[in-house]
Protein backbone atom coordinates (compact mmCIF):
# COMPACT_ATOMS: atom_id res chain seq x y z
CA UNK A 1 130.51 87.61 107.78
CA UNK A 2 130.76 89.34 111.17
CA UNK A 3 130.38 86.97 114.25
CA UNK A 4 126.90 88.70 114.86
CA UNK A 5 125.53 87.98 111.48
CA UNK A 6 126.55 84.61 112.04
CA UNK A 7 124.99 83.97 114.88
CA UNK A 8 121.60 85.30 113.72
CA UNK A 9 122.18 82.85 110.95
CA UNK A 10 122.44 80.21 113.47
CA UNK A 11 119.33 81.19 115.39
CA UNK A 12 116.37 81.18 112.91
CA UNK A 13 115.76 77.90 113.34
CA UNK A 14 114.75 79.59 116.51
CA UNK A 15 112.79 82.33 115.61
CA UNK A 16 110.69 79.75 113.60
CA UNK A 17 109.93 77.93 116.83
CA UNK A 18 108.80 81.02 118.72
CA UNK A 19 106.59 81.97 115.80
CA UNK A 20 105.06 78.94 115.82
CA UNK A 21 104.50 78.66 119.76
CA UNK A 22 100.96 78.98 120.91
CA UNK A 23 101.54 82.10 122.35
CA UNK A 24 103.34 83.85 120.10
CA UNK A 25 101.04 83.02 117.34
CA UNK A 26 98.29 83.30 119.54
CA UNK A 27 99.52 87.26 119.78
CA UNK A 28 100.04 87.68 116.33
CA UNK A 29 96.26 86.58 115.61
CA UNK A 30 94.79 88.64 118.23
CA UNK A 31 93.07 85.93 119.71
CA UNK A 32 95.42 84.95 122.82
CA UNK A 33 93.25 84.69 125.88
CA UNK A 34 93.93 87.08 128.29
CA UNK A 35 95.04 84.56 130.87
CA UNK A 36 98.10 83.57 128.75
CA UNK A 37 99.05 87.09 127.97
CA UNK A 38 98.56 88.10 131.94
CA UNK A 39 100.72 85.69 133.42
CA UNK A 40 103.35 85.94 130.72
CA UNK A 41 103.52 89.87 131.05
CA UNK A 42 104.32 89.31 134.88
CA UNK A 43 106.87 87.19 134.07
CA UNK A 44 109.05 89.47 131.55
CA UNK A 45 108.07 92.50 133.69
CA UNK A 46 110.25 90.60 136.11
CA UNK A 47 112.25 89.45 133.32
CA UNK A 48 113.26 92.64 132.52
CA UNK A 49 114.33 94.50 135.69
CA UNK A 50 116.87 91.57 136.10
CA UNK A 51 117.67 92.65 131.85
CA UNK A 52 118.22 96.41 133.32
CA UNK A 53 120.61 95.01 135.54
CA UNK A 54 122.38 93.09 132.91
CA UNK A 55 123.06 96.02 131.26
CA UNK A 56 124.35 97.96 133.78
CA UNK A 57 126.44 95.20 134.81
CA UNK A 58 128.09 94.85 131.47
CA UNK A 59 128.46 99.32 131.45
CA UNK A 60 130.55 98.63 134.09
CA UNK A 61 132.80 96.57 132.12
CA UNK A 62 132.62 98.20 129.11
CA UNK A 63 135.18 100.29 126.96
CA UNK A 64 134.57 104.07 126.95
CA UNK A 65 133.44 103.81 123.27
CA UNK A 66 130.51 101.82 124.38
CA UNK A 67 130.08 103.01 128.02
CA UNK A 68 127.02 104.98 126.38
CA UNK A 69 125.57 102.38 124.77
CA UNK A 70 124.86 100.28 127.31
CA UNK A 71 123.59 102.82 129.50
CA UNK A 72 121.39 103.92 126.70
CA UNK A 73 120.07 100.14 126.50
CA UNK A 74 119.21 99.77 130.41
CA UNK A 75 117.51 103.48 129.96
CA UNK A 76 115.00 102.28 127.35
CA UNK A 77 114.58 98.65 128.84
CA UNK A 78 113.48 100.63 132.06
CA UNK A 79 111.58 103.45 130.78
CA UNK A 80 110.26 102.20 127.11
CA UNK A 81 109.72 98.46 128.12
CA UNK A 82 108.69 98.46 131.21
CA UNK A 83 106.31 101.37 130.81
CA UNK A 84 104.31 99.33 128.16
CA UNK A 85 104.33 96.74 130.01
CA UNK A 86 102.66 99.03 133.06
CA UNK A 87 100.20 100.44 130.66
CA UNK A 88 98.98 96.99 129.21
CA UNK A 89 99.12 94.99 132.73
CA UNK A 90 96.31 98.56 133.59
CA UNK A 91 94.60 96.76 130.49
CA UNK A 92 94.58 92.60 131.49
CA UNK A 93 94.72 93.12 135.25
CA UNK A 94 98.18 91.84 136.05
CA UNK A 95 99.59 91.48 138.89
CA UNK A 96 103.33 93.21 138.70
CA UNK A 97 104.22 93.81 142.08
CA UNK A 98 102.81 90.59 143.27
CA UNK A 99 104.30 88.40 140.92
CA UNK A 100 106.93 85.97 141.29
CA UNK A 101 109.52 84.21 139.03
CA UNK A 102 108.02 80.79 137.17
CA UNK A 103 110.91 78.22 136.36
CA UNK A 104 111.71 79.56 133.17
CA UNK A 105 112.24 83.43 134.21
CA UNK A 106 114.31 82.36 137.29
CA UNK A 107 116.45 79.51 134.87
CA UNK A 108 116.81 82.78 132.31
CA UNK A 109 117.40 85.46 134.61
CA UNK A 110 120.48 83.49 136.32
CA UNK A 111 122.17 82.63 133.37
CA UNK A 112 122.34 86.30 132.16
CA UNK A 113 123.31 87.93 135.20
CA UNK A 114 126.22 84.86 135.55
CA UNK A 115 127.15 85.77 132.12
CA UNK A 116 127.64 89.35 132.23
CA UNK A 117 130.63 88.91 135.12
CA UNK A 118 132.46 88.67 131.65
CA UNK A 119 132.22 91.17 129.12
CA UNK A 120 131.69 89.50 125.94
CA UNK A 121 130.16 86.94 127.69
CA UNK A 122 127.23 88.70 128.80
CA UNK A 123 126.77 90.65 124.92
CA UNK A 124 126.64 86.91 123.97
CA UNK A 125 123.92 85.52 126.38
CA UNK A 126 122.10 88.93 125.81
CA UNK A 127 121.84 88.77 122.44
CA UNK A 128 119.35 86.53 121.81
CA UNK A 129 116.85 88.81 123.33
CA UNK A 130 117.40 92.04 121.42
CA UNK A 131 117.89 90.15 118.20
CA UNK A 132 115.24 87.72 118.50
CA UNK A 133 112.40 90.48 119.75
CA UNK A 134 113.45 92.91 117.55
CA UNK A 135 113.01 90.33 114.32
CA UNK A 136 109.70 88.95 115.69
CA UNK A 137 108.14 92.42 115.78
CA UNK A 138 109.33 93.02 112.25
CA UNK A 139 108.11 89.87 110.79
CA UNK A 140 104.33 90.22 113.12
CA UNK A 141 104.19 93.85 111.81
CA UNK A 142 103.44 92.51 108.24
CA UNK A 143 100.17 91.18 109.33
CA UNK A 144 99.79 92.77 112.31
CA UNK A 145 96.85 91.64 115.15
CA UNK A 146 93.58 93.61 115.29
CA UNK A 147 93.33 93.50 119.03
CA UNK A 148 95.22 97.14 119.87
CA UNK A 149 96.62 95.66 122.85
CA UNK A 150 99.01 93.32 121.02
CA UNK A 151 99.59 95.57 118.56
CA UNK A 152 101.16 98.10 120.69
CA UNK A 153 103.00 95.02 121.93
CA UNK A 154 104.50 94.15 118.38
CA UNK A 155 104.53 98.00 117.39
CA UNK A 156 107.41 98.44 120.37
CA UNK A 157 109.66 95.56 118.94
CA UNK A 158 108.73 96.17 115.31
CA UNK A 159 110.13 100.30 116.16
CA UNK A 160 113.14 101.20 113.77
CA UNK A 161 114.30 102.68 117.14
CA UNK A 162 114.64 99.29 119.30
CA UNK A 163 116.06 97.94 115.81
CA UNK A 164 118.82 100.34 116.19
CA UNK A 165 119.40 99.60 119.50
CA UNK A 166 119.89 95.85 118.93
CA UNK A 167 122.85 96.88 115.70
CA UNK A 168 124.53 98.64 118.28
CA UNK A 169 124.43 95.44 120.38
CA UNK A 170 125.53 93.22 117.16
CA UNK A 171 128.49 96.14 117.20
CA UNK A 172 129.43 95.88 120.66
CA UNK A 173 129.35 91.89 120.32
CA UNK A 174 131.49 91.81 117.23
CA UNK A 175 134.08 94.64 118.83
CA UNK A 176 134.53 92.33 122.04
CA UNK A 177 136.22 89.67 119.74
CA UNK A 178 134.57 86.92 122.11
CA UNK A 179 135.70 82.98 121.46
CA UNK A 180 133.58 82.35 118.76
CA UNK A 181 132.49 78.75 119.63
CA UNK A 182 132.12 79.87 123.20
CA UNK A 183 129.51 83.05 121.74
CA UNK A 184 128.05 80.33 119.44
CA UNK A 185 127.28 78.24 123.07
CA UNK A 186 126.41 81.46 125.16
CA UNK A 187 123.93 82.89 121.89
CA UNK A 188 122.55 79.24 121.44
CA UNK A 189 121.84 78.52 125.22
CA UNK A 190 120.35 82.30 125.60
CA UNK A 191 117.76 81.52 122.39
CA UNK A 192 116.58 78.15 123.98
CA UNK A 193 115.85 80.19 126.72
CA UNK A 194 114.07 82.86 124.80
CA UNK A 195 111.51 79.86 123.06
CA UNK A 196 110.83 78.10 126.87
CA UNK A 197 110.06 81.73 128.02
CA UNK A 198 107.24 81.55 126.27
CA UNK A 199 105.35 78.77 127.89
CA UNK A 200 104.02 80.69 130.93
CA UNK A 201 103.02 79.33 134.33
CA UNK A 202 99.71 78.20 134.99
């Protein structure tokens, strides 16, 4: 088993947790007041132009084979993910520009960008977040909400395109060779970080 399988092995127990959070369930019903869904969309807007420059910290580092990759990952963080998440703040009112960083995005954001001044340190820490969003939109596209809004939320992390996009990461992590018990501490750390995420601030 390749060190990528294993760690998605590892973290179900995980993915479990999120699905069972208020919020994410609260998506996958349909139901999650707007509130909820407003402040947490300001906070992984933010979230993710700190992820853009994860990536393009790690391109930096990276062989040639994979040089491409990477930059391919910060191009659709920046124009896929962060567009959808400009359409739907048009749609609940949020506040982008204006937000700041709650607790959990600040304690997040830090330890990726500290991670990624090594290699396959940074594909560990990162990993979490492409596996883990890219398995939660496959398993909340079976039953998928009836509210469009979340729907074109789970629609973009169920798409067989971001699913390719996180095997290339599994790729990149298992060609690194990393410590294994030190990617088993970096994956685990970054996929308690992806469950607190969830609990927005008031």
């Amino acid at each position: 088993m390749s060190l990528a399988a294993r760690l998605e092995a590892a973290g179900l127990p995980l993915i479990d947790a999120q699905l069972a959070h208020p919020t994410v369930a609260g998506i996958a019903r349909g139901d999650l007041p707007e509130r909820v869904f407003r402040s947490w969309l300001e906070q992984d807007y933010l979230f993710l132009l700190d992820y853009v420059r994860v990536f393009s910290r790690l391109a930096w580092q990276a062989p040639a084979a994979h040089l491409g990759d990477l930059v391919d990952l910060a191009h659709a963080t920046f124009h896929d993910e962060l567009t959808l998440h400009r359409s739907l703040a048009a749609e609940f009112g949020a506040d982008l520009d204006g937000a700041t960083k709650g607790q959990p995005c600040q304690e997040y954001t830090a330890f990726l960008l500290e991670s990624a001044a090594d290699y396959s340190d940074g594909l560990a820490a990162l990993y979490p977040c492409m596996w883990g969003y890219s398995t939660l939109g496959a398993i909340l596209a079976r039953n998928p909400p009836a509210d469009p809004r979340y729907r074109r939320w789970v629609d973009t992390y169920a798409d067989p395109a971001f699913a390719a996009l996180t095997r290339r990461c599994a790729q990149m992590l298992d060609e690194a060779n990393p410590d294994p018990a030190r990617a088993e501490a970096l994956f685990a750390a970054g996929m308690r970080h992806e469950l607190a995420f969830w609990t927005v601030p008031d």
